[in-house]
PDB file of N, CA and C in Angstrom:
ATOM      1  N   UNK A   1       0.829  -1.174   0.000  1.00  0.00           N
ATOM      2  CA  UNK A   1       0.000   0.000   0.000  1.00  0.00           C
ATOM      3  C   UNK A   1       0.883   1.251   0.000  1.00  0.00           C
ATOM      4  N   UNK A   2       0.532   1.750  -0.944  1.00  0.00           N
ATOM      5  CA  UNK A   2       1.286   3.121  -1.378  1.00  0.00           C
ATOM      6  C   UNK A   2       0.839   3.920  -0.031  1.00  0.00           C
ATOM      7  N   UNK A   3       1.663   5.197   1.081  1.00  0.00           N
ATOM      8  CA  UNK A   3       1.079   6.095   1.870  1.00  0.00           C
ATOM      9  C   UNK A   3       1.601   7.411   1.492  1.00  0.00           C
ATOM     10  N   UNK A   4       0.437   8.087   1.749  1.00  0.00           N
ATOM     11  CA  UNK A   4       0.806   9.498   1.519  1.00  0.00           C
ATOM     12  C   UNK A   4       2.102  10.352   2.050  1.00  0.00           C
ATOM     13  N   UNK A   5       2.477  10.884   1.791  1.00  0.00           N
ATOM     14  CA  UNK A   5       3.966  11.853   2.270  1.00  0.00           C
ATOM     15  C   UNK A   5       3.375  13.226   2.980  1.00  0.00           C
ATOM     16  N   UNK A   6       2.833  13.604   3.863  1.00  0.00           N
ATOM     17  CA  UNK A   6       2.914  14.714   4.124  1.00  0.00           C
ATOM     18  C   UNK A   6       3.667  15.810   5.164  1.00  0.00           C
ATOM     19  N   UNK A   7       3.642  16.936   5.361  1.00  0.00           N
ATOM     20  CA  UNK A   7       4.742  17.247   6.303  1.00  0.00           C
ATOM     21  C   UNK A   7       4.149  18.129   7.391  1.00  0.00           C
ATOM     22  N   UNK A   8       5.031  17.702   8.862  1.00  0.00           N
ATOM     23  CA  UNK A   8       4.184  18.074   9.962  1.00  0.00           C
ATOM     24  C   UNK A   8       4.870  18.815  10.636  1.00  0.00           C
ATOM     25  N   UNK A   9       4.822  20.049  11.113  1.00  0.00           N
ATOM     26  CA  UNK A   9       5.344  21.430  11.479  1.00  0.00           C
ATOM     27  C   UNK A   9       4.988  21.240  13.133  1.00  0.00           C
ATOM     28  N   UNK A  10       5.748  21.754  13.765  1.00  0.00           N
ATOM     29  CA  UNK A  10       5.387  22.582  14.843  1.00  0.00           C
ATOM     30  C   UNK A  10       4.856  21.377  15.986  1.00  0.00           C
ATOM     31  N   UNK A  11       5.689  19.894  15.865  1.00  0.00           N
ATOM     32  CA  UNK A  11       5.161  18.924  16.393  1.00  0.00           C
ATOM     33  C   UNK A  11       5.344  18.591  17.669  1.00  0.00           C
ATOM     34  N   UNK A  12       4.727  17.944  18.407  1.00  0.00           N
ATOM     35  CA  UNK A  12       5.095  17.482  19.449  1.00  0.00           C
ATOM     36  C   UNK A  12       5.347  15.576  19.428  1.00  0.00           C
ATOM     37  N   UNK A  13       5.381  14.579  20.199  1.00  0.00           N
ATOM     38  CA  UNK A  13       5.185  13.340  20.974  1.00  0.00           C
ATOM     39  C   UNK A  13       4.453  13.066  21.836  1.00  0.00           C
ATOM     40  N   UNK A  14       3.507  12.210  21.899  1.00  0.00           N
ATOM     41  CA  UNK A  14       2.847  12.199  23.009  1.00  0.00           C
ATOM     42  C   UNK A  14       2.758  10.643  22.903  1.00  0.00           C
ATOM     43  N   UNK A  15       2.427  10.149  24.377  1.00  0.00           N
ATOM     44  CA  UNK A  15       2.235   8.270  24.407  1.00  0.00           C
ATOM     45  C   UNK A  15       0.915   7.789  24.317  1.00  0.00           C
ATOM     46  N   UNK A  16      -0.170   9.534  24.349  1.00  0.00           N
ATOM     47  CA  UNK A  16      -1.019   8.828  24.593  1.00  0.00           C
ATOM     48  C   UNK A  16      -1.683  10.450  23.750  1.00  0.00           C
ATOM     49  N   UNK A  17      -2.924   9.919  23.134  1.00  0.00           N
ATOM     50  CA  UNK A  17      -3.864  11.281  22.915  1.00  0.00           C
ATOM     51  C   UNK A  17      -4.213  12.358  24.165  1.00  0.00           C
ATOM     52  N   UNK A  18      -4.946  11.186  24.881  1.00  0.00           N
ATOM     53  CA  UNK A  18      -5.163  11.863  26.094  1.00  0.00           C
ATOM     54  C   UNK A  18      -4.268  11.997  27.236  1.00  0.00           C
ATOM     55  N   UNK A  19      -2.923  11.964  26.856  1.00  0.00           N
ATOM     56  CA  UNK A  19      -2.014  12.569  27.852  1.00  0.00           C
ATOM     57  C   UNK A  19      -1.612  13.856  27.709  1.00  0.00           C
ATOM     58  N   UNK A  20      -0.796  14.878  28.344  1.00  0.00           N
ATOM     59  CA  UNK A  20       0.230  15.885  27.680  1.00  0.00           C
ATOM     60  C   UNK A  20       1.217  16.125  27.792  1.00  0.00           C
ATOM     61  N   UNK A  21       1.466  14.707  28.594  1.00  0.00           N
ATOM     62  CA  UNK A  21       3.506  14.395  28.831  1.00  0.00           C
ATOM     63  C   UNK A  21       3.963  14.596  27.110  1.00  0.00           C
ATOM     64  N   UNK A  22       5.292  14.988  26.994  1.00  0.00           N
ATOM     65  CA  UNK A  22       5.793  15.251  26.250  1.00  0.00           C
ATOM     66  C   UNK A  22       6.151  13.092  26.253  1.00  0.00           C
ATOM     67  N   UNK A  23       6.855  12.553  25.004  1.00  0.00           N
ATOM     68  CA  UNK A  23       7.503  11.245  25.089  1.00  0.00           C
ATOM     69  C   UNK A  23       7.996  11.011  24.374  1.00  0.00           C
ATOM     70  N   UNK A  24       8.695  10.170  23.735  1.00  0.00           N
ATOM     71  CA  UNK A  24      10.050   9.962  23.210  1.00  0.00           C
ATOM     72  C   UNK A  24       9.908   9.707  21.916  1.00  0.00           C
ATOM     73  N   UNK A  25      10.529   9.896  20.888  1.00  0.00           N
ATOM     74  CA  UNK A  25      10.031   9.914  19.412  1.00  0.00           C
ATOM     75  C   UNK A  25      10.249   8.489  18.935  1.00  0.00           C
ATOM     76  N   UNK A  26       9.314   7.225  19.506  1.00  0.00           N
ATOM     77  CA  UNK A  26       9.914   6.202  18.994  1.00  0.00           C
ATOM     78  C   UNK A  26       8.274   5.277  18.716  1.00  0.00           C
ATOM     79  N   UNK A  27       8.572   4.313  18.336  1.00  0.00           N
ATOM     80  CA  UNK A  27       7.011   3.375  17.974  1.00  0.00           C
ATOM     81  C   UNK A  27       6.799   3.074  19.038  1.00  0.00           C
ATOM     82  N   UNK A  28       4.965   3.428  18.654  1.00  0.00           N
ATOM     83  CA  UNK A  28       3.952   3.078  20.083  1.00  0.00           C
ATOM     84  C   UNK A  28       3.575   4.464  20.367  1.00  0.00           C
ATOM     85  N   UNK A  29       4.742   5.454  19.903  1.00  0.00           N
ATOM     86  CA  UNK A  29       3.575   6.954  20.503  1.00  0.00           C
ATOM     87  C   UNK A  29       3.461   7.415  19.343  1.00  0.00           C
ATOM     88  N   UNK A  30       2.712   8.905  19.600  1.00  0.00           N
ATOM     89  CA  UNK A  30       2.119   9.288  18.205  1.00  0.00           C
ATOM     90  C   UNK A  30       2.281  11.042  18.314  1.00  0.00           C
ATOM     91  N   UNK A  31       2.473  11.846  16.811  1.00  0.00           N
ATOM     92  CA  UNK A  31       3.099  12.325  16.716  1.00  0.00           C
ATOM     93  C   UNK A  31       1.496  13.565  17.200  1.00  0.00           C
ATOM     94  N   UNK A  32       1.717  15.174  17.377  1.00  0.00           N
ATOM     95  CA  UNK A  32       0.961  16.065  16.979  1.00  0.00           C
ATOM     96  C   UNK A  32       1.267  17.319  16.622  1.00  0.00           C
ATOM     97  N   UNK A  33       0.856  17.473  15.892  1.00  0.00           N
ATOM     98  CA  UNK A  33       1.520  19.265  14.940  1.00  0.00           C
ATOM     99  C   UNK A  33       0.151  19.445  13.931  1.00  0.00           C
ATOM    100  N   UNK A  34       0.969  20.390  12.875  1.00  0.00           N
ATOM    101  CA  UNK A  34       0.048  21.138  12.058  1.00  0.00           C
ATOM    102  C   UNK A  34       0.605  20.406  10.340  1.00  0.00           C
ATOM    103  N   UNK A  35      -0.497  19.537  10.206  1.00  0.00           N
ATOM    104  CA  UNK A  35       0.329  18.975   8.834  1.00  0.00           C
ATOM    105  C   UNK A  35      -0.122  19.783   7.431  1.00  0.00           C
ATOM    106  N   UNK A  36       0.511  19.765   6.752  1.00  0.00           N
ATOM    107  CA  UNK A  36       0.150  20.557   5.581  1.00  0.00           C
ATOM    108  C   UNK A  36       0.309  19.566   4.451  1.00  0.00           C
ATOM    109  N   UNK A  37      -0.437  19.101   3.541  1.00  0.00           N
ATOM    110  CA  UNK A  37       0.033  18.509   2.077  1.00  0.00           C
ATOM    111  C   UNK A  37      -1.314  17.652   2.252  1.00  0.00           C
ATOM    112  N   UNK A  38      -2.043  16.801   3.330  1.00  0.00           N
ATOM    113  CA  UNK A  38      -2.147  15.814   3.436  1.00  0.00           C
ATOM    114  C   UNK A  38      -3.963  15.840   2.763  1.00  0.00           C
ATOM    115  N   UNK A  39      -4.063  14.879   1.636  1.00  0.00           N
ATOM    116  CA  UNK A  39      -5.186  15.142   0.900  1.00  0.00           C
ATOM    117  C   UNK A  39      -6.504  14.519   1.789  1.00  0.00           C
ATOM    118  N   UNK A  40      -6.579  14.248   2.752  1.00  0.00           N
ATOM    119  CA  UNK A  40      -7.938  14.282   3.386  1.00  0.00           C
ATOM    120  C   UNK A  40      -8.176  15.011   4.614  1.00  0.00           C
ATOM    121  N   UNK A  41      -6.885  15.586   4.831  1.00  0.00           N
ATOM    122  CA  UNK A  41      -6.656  16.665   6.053  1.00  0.00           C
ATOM    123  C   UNK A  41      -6.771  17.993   5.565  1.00  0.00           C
ATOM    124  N   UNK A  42      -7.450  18.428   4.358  1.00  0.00           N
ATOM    125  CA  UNK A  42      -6.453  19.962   3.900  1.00  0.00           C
ATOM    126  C   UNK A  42      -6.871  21.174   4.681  1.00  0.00           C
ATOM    127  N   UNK A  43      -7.520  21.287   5.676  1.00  0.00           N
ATOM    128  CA  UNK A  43      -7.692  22.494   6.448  1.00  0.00           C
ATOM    129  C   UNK A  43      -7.201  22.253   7.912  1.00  0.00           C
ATOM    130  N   UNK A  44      -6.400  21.228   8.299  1.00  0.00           N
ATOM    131  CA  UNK A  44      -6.528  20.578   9.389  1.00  0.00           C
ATOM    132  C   UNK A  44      -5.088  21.683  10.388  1.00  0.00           C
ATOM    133  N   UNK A  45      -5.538  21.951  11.709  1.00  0.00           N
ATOM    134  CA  UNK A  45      -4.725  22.912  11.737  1.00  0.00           C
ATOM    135  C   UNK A  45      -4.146  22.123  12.839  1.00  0.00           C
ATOM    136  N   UNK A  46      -4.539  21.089  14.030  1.00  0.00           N
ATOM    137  CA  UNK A  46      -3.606  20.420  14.613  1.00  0.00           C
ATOM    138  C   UNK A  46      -3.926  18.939  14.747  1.00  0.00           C
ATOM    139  N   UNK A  47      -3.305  17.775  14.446  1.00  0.00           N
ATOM    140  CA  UNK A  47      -3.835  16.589  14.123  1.00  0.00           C
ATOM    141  C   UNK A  47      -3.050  15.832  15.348  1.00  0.00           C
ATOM    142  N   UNK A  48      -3.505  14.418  15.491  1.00  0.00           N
ATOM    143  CA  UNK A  48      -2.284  13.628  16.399  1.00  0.00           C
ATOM    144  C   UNK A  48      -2.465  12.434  15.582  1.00  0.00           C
ATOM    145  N   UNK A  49      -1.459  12.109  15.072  1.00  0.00           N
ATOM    146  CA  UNK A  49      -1.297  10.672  14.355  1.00  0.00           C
ATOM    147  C   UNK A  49      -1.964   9.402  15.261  1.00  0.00           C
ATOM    148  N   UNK A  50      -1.837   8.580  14.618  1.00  0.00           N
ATOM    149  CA  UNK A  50      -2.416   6.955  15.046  1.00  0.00           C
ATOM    150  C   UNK A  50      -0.884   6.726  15.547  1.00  0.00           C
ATOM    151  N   UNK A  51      -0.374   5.587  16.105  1.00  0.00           N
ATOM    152  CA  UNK A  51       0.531   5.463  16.801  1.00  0.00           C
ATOM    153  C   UNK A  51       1.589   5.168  15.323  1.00  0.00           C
ATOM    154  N   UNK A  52       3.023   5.457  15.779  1.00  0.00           N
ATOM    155  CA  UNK A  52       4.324   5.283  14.722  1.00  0.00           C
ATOM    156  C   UNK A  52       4.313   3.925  14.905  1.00  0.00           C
ATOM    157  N   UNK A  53       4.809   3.523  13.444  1.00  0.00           N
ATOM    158  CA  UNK A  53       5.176   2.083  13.251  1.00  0.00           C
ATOM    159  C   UNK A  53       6.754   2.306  13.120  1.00  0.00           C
ATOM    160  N   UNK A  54       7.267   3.567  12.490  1.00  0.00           N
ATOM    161  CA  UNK A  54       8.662   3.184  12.427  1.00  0.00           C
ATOM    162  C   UNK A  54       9.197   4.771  12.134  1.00  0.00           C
ATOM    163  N   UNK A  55      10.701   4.482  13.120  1.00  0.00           N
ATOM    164  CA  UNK A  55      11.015   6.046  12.900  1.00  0.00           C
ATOM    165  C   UNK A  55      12.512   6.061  11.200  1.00  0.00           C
ATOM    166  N   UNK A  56      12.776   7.045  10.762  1.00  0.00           N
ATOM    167  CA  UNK A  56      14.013   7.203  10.598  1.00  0.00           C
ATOM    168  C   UNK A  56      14.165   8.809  10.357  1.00  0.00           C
ATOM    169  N   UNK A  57      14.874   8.911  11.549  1.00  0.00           N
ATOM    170  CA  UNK A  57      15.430  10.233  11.869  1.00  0.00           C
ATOM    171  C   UNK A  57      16.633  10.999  10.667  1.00  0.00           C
ATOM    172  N   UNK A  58      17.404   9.813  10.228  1.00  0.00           N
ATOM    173  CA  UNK A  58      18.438  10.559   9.147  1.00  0.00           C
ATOM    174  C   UNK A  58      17.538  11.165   7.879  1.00  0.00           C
ATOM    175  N   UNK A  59      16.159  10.403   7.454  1.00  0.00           N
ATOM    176  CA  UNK A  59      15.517  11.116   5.927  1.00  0.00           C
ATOM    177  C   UNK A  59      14.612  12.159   6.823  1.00  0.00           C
ATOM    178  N   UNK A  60      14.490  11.779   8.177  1.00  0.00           N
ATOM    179  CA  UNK A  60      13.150  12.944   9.163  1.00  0.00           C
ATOM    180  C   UNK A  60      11.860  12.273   8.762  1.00  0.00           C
ATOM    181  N   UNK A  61      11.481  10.852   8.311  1.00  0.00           N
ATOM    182  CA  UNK A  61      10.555  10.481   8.178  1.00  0.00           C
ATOM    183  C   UNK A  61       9.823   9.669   9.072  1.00  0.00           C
ATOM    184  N   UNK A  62       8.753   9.597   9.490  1.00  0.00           N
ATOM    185  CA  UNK A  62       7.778   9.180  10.915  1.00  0.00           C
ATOM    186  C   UNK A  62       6.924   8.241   9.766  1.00  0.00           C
ATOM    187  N   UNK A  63       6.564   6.846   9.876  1.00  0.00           N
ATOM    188  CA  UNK A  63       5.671   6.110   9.297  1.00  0.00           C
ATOM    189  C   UNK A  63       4.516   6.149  10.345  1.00  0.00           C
ATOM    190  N   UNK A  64       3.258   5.819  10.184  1.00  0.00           N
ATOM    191  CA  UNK A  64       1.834   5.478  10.865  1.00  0.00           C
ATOM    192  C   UNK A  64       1.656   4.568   9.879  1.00  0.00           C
ATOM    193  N   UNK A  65       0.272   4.474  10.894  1.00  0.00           N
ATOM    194  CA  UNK A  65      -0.633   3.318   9.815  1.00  0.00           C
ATOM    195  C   UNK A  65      -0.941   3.487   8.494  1.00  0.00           C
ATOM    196  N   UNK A  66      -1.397   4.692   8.250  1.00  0.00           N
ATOM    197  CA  UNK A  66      -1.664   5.141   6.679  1.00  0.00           C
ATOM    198  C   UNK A  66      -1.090   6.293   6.131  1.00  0.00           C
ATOM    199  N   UNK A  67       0.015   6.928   6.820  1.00  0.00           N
ATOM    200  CA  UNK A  67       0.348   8.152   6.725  1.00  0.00           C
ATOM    201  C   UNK A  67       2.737   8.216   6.488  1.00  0.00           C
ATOM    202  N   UNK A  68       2.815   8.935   5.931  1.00  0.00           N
ATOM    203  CA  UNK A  68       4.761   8.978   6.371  1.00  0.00           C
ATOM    204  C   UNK A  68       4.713  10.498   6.443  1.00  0.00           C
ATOM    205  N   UNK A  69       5.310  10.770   7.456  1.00  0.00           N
ATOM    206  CA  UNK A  69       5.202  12.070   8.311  1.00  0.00           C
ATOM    207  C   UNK A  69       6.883  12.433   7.767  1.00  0.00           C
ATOM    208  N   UNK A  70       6.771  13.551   7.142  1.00  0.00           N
ATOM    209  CA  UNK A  70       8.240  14.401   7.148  1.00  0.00           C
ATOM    210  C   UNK A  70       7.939  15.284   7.986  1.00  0.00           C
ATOM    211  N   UNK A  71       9.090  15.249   8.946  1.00  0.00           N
ATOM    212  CA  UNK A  71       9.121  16.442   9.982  1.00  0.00           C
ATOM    213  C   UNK A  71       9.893  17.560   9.950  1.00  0.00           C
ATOM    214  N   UNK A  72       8.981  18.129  10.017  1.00  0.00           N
ATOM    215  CA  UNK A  72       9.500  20.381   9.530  1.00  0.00           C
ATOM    216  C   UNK A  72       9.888  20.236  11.165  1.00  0.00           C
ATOM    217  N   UNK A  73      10.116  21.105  11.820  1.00  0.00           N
ATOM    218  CA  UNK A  73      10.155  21.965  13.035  1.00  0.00           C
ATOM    219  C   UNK A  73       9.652  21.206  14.131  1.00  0.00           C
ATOM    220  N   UNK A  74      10.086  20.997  15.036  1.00  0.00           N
ATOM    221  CA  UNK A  74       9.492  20.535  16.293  1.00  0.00           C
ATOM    222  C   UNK A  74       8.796  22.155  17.076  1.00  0.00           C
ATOM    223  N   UNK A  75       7.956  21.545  18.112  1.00  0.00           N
ATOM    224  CA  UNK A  75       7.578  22.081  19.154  1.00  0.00           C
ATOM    225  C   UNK A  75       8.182  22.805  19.858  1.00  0.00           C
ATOM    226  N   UNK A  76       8.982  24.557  20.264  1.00  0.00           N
ATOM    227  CA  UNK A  76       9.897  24.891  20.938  1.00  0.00           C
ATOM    228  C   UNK A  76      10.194  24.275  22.356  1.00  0.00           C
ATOM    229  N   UNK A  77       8.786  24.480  22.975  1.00  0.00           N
ATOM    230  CA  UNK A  77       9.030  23.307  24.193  1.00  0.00           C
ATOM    231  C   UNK A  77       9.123  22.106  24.305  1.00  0.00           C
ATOM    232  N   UNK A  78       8.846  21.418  23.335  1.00  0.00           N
ATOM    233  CA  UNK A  78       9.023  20.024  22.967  1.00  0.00           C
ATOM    234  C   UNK A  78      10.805  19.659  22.609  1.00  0.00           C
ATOM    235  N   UNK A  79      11.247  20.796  21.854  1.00  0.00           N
ATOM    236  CA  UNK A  79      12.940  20.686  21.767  1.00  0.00           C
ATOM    237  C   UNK A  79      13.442  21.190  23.444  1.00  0.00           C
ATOM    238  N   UNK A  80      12.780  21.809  24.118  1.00  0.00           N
ATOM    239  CA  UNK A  80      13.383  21.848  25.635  1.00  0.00           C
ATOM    240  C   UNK A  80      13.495  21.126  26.559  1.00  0.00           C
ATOM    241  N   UNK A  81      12.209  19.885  25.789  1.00  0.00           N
ATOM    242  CA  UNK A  81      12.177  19.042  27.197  1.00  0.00           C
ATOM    243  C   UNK A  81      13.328  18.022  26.435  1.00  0.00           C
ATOM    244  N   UNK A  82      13.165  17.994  24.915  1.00  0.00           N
ATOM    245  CA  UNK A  82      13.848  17.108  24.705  1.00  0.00           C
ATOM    246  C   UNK A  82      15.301  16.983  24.829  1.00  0.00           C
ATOM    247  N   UNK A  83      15.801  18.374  24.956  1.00  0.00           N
ATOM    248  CA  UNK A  83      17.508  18.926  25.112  1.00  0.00           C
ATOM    249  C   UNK A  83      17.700  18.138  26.631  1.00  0.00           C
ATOM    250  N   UNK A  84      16.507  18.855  27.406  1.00  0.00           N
ATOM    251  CA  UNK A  84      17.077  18.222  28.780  1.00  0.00           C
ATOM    252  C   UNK A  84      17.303  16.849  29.594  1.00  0.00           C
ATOM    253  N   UNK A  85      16.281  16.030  28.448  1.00  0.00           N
ATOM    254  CA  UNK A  85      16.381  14.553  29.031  1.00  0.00           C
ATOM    255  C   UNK A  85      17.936  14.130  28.490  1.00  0.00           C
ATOM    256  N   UNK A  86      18.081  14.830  27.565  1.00  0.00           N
ATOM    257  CA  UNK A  86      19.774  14.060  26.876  1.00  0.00           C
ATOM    258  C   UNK A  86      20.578  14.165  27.616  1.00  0.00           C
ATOM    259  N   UNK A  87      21.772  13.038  27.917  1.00  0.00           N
ATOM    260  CA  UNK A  87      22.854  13.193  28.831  1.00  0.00           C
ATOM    261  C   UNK A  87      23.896  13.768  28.217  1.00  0.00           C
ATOM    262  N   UNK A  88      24.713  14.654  29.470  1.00  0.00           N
ATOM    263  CA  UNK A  88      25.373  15.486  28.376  1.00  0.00           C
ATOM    264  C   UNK A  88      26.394  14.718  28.667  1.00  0.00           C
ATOM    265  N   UNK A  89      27.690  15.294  27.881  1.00  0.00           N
ATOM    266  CA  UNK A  89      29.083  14.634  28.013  1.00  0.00           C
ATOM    267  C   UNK A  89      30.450  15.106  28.045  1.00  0.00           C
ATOM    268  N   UNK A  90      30.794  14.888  29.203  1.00  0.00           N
ATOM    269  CA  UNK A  90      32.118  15.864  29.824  1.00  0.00           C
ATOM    270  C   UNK A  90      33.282  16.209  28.779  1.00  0.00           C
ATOM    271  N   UNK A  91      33.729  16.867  28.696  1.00  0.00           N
ATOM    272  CA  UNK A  91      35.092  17.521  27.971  1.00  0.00           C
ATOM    273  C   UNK A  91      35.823  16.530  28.265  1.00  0.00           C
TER     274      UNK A  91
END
């Protein structure tokens, strides 16, 4: 099954719809932003994906069930929480 390509701005992670913990960009959670391209979404101003089946961070592409998410821009607070969970590493 061929899936659409569209691209999602201004995103966050979440593990759950109804949570608003920020969570880790990996399969099993699901993505939410503002997607633009996507032909049955076209006015859609903030969406939350069905859960990721698969990440790859080097092309920036997020798979779902029926969807491949190119990711524009994260969430500013979403890059804060995410800076801070990273371990840093001594000189």
């Amino acid at each position: 099954m061929h899936k659409p390509v569209v691209v999602i701005e201004n995103w966050t992670v979440l593990s759950d719809v109804s949570s608003p913990a920020f969570a880790e960009l990996r399969q099993g959670n699901r993505l939410m932003g503002n997607v633009y391209g996507h032909t049955h979404l076209p006015h859609a101003k903030v969406v939350y994906t069905s859960p990721i089946v698969s990440v790859d961070l080097d092309q920036g592409l997020i798979e779902t069930l029926n969807t491949v998410y190119q990711l524009g821009e994260a969430n500013d607070e979403y890059k804060i929480w995410n800076n801070k969970r990273k371990p840093t590493i001594a000189a």
